[in-house]
Protein backbone atom coordinates (compact mmCIF):
# COMPACT_ATOMS: atom_id res chain seq x y z
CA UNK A 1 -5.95 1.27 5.33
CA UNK A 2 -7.90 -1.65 3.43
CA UNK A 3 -7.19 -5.18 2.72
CA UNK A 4 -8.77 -8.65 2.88
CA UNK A 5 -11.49 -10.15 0.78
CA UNK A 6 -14.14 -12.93 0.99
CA UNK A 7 -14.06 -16.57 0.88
CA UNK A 8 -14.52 -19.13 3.13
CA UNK A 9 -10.93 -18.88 4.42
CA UNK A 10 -10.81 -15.27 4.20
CA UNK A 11 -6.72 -15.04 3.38
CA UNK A 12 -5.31 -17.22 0.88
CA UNK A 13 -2.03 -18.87 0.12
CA UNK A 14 -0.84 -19.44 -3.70
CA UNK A 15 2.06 -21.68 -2.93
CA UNK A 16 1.42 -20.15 -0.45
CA UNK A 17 -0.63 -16.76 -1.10
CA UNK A 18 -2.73 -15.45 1.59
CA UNK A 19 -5.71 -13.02 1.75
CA UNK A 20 -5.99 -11.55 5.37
CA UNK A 21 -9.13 -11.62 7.20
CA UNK A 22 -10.70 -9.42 9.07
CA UNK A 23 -12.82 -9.90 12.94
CA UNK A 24 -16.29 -9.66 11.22
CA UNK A 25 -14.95 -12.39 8.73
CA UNK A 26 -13.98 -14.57 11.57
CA UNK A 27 -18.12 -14.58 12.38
CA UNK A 28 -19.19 -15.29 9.09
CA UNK A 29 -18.63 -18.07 6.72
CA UNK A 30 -19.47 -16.66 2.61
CA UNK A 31 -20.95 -18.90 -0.16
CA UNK A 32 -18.74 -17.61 -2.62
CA UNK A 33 -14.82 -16.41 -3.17
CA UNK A 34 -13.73 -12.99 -3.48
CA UNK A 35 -12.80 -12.90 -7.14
CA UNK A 36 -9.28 -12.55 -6.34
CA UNK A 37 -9.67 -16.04 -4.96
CA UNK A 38 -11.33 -17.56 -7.40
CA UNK A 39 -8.37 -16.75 -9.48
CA UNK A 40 -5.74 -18.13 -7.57
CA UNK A 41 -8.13 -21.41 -7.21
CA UNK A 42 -8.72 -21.74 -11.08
CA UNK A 43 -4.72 -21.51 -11.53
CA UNK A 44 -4.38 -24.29 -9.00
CA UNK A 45 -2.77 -22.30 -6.12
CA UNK A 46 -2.77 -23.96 -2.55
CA UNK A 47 -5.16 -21.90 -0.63
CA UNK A 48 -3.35 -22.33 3.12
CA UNK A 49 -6.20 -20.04 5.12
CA UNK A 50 -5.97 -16.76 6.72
CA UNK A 51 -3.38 -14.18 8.41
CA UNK A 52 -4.52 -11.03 10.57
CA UNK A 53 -5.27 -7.59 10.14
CA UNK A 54 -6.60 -4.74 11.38
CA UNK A 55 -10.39 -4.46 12.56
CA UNK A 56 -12.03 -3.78 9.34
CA UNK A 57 -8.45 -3.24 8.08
CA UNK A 58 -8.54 0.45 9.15
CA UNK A 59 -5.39 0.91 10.87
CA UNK A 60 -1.88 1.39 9.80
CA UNK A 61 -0.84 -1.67 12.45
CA UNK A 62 -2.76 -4.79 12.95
CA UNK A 63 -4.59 -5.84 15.79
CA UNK A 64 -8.02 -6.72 16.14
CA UNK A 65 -10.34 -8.31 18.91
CA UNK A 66 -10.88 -11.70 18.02
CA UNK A 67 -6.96 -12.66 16.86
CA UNK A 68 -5.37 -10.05 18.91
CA UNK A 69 -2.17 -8.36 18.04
CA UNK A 70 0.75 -9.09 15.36
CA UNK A 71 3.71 -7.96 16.43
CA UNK A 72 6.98 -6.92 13.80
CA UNK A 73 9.35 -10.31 13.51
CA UNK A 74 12.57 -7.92 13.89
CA UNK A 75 11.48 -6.63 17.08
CA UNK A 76 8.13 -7.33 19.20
CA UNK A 77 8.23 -3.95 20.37
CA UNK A 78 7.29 -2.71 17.22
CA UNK A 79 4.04 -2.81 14.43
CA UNK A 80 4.40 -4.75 11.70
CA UNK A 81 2.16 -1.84 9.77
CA UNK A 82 -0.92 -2.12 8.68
CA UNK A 83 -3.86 -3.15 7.68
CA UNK A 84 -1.87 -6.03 6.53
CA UNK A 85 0.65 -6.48 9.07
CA UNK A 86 -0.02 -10.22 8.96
CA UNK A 87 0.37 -11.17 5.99
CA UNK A 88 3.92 -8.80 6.14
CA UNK A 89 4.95 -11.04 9.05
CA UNK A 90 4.03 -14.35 7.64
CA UNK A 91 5.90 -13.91 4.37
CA UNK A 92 9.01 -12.32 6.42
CA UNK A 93 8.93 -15.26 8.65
CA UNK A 94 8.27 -17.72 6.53
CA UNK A 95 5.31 -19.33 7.31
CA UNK A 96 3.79 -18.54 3.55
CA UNK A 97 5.87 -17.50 0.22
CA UNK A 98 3.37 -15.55 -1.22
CA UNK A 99 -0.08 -13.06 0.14
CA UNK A 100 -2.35 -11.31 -1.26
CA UNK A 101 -4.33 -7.97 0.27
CA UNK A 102 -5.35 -4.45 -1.14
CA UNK A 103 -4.24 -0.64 -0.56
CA UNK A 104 -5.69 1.86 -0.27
CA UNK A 105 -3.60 4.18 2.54
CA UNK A 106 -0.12 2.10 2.19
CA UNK A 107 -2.19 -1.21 3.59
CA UNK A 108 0.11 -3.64 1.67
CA UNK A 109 3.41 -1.58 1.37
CA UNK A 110 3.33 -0.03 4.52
CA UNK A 111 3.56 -3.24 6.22
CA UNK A 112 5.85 -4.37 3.57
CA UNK A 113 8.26 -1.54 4.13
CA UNK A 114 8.06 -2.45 8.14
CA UNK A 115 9.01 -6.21 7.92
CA UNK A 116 11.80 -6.37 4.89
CA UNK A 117 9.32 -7.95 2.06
CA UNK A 118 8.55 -6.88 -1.13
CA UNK A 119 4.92 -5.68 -1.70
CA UNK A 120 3.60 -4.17 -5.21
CA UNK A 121 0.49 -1.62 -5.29
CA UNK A 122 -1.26 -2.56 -8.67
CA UNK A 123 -2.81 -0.14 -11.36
CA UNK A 124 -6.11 1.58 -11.44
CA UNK A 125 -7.92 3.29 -13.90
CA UNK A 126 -11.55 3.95 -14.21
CA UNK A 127 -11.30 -0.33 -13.59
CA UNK A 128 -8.51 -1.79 -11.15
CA UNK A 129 -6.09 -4.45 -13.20
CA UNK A 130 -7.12 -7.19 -9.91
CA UNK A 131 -10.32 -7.27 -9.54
CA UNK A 132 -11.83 -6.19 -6.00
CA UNK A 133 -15.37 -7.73 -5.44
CA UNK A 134 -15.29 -9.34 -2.47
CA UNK A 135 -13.26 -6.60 -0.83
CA UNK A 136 -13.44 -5.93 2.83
CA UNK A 137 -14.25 -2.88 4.38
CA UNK A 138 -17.07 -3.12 2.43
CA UNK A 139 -19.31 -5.34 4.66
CA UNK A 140 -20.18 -8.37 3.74
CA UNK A 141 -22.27 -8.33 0.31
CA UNK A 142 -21.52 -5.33 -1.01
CA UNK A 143 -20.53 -5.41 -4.65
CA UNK A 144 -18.55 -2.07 -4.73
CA UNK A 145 -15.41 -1.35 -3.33
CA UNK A 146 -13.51 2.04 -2.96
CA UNK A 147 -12.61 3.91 -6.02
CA UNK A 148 -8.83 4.27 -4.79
CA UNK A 149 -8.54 0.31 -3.67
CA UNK A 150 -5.72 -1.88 -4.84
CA UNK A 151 -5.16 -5.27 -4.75
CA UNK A 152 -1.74 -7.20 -5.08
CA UNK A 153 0.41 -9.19 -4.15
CA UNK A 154 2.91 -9.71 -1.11
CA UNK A 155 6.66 -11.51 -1.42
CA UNK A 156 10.12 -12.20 -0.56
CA UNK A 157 11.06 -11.15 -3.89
CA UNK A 158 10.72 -9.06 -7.36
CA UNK A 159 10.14 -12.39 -8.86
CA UNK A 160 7.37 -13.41 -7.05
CA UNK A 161 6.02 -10.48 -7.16
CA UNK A 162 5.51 -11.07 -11.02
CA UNK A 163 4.86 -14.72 -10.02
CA UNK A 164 1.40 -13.63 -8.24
CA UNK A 165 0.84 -10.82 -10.41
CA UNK A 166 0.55 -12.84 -13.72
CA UNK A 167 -2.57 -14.64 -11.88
CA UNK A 168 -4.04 -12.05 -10.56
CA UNK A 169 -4.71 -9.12 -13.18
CA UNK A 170 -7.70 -10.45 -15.03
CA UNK A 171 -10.83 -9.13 -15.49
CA UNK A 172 -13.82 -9.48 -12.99
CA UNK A 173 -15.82 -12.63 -14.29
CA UNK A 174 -18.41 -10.40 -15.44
CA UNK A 175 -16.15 -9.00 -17.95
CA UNK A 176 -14.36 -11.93 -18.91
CA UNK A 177 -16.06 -12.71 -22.17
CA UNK A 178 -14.98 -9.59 -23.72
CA UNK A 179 -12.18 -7.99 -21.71
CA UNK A 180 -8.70 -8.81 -21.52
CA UNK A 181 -5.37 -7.21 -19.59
CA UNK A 182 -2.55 -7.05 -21.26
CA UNK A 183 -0.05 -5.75 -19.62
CA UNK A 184 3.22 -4.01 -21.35
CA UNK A 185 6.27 -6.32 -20.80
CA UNK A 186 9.64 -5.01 -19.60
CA UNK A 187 11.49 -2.55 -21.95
CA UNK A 188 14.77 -2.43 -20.35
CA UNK A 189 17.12 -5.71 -19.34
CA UNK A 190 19.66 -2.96 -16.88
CA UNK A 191 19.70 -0.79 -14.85
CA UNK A 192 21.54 1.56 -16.90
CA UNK A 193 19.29 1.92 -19.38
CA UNK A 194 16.61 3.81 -17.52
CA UNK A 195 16.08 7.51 -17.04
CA UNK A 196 15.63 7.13 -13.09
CA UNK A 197 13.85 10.06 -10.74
CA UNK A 198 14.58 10.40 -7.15
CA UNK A 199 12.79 12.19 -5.11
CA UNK A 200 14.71 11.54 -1.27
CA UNK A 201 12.79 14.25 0.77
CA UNK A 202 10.50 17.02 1.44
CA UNK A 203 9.55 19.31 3.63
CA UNK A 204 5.75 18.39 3.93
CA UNK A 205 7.17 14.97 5.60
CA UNK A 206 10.48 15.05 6.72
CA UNK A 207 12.17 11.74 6.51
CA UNK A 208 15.03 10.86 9.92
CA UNK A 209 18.61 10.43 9.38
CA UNK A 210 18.63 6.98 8.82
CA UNK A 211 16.27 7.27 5.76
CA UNK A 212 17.63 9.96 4.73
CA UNK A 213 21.55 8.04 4.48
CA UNK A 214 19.32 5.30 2.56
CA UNK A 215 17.75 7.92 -0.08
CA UNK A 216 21.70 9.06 -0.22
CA UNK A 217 23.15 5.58 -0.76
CA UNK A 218 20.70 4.32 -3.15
CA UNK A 219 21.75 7.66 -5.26
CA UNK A 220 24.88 6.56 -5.78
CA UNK A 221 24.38 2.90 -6.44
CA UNK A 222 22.10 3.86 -9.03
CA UNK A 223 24.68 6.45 -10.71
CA UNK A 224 27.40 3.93 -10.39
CA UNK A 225 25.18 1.30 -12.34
CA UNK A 226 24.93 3.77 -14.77
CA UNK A 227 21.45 4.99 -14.33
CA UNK A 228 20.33 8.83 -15.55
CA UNK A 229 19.56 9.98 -12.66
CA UNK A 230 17.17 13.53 -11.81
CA UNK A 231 17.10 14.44 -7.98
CA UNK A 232 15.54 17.52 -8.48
CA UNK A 233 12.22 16.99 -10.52
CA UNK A 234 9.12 16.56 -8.58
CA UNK A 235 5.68 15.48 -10.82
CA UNK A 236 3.64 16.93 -8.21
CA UNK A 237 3.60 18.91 -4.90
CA UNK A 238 3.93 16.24 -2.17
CA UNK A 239 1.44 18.37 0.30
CA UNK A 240 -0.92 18.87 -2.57
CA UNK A 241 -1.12 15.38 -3.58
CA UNK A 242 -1.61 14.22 0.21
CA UNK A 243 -4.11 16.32 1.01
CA UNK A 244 -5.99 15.39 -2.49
CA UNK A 245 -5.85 11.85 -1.29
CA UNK A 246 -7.23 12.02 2.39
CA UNK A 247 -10.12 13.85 0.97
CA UNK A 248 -11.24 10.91 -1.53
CA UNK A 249 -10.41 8.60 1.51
CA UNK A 250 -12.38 10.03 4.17
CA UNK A 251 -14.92 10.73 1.43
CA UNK A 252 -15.26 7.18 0.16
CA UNK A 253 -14.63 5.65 4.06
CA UNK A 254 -18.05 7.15 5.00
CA UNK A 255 -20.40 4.98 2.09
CA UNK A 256 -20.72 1.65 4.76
CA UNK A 257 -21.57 4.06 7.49
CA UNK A 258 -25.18 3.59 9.05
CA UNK A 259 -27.64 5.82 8.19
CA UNK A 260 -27.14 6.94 12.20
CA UNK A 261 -23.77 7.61 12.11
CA UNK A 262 -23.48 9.27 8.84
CA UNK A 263 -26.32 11.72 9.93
CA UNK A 264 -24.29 12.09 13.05
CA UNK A 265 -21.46 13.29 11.18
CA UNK A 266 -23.12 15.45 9.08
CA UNK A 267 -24.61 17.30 12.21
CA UNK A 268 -21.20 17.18 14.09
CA UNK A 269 -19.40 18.71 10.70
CA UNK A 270 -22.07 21.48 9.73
CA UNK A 271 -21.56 22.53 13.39
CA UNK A 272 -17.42 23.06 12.94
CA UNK A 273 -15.86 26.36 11.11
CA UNK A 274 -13.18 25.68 8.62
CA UNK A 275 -10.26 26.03 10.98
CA UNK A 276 -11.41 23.42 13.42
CA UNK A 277 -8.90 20.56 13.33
CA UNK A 278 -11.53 17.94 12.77
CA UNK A 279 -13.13 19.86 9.98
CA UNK A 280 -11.23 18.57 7.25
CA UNK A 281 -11.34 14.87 8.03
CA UNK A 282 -15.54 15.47 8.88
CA UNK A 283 -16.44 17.46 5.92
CA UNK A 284 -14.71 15.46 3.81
CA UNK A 285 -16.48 12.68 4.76
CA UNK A 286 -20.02 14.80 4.06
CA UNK A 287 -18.86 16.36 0.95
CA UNK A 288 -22.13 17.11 -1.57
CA UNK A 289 -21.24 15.20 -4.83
CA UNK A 290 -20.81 18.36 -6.92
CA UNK A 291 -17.50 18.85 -4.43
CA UNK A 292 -16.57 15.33 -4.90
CA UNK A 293 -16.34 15.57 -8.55
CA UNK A 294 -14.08 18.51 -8.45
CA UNK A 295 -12.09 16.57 -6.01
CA UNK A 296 -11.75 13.99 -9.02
CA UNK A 297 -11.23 16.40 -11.63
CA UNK A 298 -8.09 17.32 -9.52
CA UNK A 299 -7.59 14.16 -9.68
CA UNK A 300 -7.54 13.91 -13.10
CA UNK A 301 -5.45 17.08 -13.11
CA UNK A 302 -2.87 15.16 -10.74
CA UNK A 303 -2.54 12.07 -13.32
CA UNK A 304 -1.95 14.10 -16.16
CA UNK A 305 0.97 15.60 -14.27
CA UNK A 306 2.35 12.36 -13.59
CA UNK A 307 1.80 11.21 -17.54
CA UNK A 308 4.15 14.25 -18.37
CA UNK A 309 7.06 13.37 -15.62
CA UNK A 310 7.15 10.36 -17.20
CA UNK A 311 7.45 10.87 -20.32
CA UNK A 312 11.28 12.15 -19.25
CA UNK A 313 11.41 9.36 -16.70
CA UNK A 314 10.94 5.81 -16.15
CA UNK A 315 10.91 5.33 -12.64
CA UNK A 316 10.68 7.44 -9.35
CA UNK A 317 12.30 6.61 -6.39
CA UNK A 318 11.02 7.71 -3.03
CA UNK A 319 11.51 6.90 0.69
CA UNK A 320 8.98 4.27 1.98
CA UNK A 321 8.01 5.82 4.82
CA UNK A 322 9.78 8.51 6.99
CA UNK A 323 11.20 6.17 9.38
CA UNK A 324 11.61 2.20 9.79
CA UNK A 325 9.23 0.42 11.93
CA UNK A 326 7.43 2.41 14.87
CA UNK A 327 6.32 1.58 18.67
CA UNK A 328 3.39 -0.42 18.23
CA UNK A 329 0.44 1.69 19.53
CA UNK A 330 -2.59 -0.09 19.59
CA UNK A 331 -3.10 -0.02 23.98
CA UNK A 332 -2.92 3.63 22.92
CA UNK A 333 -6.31 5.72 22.30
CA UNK A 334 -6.09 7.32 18.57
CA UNK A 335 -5.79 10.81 18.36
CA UNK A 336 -3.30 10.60 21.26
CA UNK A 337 -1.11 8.31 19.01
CA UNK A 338 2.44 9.94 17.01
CA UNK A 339 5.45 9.06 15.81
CA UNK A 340 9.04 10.67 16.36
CA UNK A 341 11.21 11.62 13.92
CA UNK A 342 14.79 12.60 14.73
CA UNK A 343 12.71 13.88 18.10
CA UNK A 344 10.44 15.68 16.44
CA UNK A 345 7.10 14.36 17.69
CA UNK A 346 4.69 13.93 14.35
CA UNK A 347 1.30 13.01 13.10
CA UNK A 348 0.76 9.35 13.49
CA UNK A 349 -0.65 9.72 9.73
CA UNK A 350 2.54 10.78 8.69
CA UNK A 351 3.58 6.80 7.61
CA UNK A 352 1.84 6.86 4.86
CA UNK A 353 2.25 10.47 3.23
CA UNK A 354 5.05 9.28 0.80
CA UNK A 355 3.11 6.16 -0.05
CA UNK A 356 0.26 7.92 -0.29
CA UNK A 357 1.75 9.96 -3.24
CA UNK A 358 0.33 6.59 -5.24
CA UNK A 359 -2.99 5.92 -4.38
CA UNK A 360 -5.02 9.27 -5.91
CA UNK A 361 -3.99 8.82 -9.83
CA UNK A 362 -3.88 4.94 -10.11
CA UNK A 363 -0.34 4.17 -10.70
CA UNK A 364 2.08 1.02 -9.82
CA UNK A 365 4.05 1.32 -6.92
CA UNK A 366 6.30 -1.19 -5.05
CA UNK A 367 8.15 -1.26 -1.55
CA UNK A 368 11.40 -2.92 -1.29
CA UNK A 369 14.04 -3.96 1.52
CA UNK A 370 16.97 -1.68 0.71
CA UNK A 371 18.96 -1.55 4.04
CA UNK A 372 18.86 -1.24 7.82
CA UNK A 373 18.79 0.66 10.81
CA UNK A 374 22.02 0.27 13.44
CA UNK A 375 19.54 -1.72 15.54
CA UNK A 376 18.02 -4.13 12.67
CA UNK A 377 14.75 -3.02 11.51
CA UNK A 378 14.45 -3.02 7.87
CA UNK A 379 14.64 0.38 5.93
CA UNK A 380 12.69 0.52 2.29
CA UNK A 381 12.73 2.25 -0.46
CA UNK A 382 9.57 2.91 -2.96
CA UNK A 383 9.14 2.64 -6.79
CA UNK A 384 6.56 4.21 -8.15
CA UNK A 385 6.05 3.99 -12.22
CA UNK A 386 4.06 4.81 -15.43
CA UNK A 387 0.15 3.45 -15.25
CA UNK A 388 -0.11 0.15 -16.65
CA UNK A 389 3.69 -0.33 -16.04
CA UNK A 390 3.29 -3.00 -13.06
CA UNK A 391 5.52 -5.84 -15.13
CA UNK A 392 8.50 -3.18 -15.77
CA UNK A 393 8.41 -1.75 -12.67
CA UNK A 394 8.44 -5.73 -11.20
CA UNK A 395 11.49 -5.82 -13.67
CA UNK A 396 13.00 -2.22 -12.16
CA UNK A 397 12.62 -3.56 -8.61
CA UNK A 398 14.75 -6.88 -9.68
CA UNK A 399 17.72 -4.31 -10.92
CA UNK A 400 17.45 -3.30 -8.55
CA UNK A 401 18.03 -5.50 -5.64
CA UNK A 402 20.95 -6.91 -7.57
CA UNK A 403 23.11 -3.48 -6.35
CA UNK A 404 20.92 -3.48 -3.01
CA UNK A 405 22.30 -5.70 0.33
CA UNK A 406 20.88 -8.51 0.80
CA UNK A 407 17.42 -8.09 3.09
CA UNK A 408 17.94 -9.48 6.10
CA UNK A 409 16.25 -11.71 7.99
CA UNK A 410 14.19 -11.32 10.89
CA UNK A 411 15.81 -13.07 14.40
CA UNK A 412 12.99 -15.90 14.39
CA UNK A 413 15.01 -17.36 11.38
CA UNK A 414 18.52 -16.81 12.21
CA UNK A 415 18.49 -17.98 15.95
């Protein structure tokens, strides 16, 4: 749950864009930009300073010691998400147009989803299309950022989206004399023109009623636009994917650990059998590299999956998240944290799972206001596309709010 970068406001506002910040940031002034910065100063963008996130933006709601706790603009009682529930809040409420952060577990869309804005997960190949250095978790320094980390951008709308976007995916500097990104333009001007997958719910991560009336409704708006439309074809295993992904996250989570704590871990996870319920998360984080690199080969094996699906599709709709906003937890101690669904009492984790479905093989996805609850709170919908296709998927999104309500917004602006 990563976002934020370096520079010496650590958020940023393009018009206004902002890159959160994070409490060891708020310690430290750097010499240089994160490169994401840089960009947005070379292309003249107002640079308005810094919104909050998680502590070391590992949390999927935001609160931290040193700027305390952001709380959702629809209701206070609930998170805005996270790691970048600020930056959710402050383009919801109006306070900036634009922001900027990275995913890696649903950071950016999670939040998105949450507060009724528009958020878009970037591609990533061997190379991410935005470049990352100056990326926090990574302390301070470091030049390397996780191999699943996404940067992009934060709006109240497609447009912006593509706005941001058209800034933003360039090469790092150090490639910049020879590299360029190029990315495909739109192929489709409606909605009916597109081969459209929907994939409304499953039983690894059972949506609640209201999401699951959203997945319904958005069904038929999409047929009655004209739309092909294929509920029943899934490009992966939902539980297969997830549990893919929180491997290479715990795995890659565990590089900025002291030399203490990692040998702590290792001790702690040679010490558990397999059937221990912190094994997986633990010896994950230990893994020998020869069981990394079959972790990435499934990786590999994941995105060729996806390649095929889409060949026969052009988009995939899912559910953002299984519910809309949750009971802000942070007074509460971690592993005695959950979410209810429909009742049920479920993993706190379980936010993320369908956004999640993004993150191992690199592809585009965005989160988009598509309705609401009977009390308010925003409901979402996600789009995930083709690799590379982060301009028509921009261009799906905007199709797709035109058959969509209008988001509403939160009570700070309508009082």
């Amino acid at each position: 749950m990563l976002s934020g970068a370096r520079s010496p406001a650590p958020s940023a506002s393009a018009a206004a864009a902002s890159l959160p910040n994070t409490a060891h940031a708020a310690a430290t002034t750097s010499a240089k930009d994160a490169d994401v910065v840089a960009l947005l100063r070379a292309a003249g963008a107002l640079i308005i300073g810094k919104t909050n996130t998680a502590t070391m933006c590992q949390d999927i709601q935001t609160s931290n010691p040193v700027f305390g706790k952001t709380k959702n603009p629809f209701d206070r009682t609930k998170t805005p998400g996270g790691s970048s529930g600020g930056p959710a809040v402050a383009v919801a409420a109006g306070l900036t147009a634009l922001e900027i952060g990275s995913d890696l577990a649903g950071s950016l869309r999670l939040p998105a989803a949450y507060c009724g804005v528009y958020a878009l997960r970037t591609s990533r190949g061997a190379a991410p299309i935005v470049p990352t250095r100056g990326h926090i978790p990574r302390p301070p320094g470091w030049l390397t950022s996780s191999d699943m980390i996404a940067l992009g951008p934060i709006a109240r709308t497609a447009a912006d989206l593509a706005v941001l976007l058209d800034v933003i995916a360039a090469p790092a500097p150090a490639d910049g004399a020879a590299w360029r990104i190029d990315l495909p333009a739109p192929k489709f001007t409606s909605l009916s023109q597109y081969r459209v997958g929907i994939w409304a719910d499953d039983d690894y991560c059972r949506v609640d009623s209201a999401t699951r009336g959203l997945l319904a409704r958005v069904t038929r708006l999409v047929r009655c636009a004209g739309a092909t439309v294929d509920d029943s074809s899934r490009p992966v295993e939902l539980a297969t994917s997830d549990r893919l992904f929180r491997r290479l996250m715990y795995a890659t989570g565990s590089v900025s650990a002291s030399d203490e704590a990692f040998a702590a871990d290792c001790e702690a996870a040679d010490a558990l059998t397999e059937d221990d319920p912190c094994a997986f998360h633990l010896k994950s984080r230990i893994m020998r590299h020869r069981d990394w690199a079959r972790a990435d080969e499934d990786r590999h094996k994941l995105r060729g999956r996806w390649a095929d699906y889409f060949t026969e599709h052009d988009i995939l709709i899912t559910p953002a998240a299984p519910t809309a906003a949750v009971d802000d937890q942070t007074s509460v101690p971690s592993h005695q944290r959950y979410i209810t669904v429909d009742g049920e009492r479920r993993s706190f984790f379980d936010q993320t799972s369908w956004i999640n479905l993004a993150g191992p093989v690199g592809l585009p996805s965005i989160v988009l206001p598509a309705g609401s609850t009977s009390t308010g709170l925003p409901l979402a919908i996600q789009i995930i596309g083709p690799y590379l296709s982060d301009r028509a998927l921009i261009a799906a999104a905007q199709q797709l709010a035109r058959i969509l309500p209008t988001p509403a917004a939160p009570p700070v602006l309508t009082a």
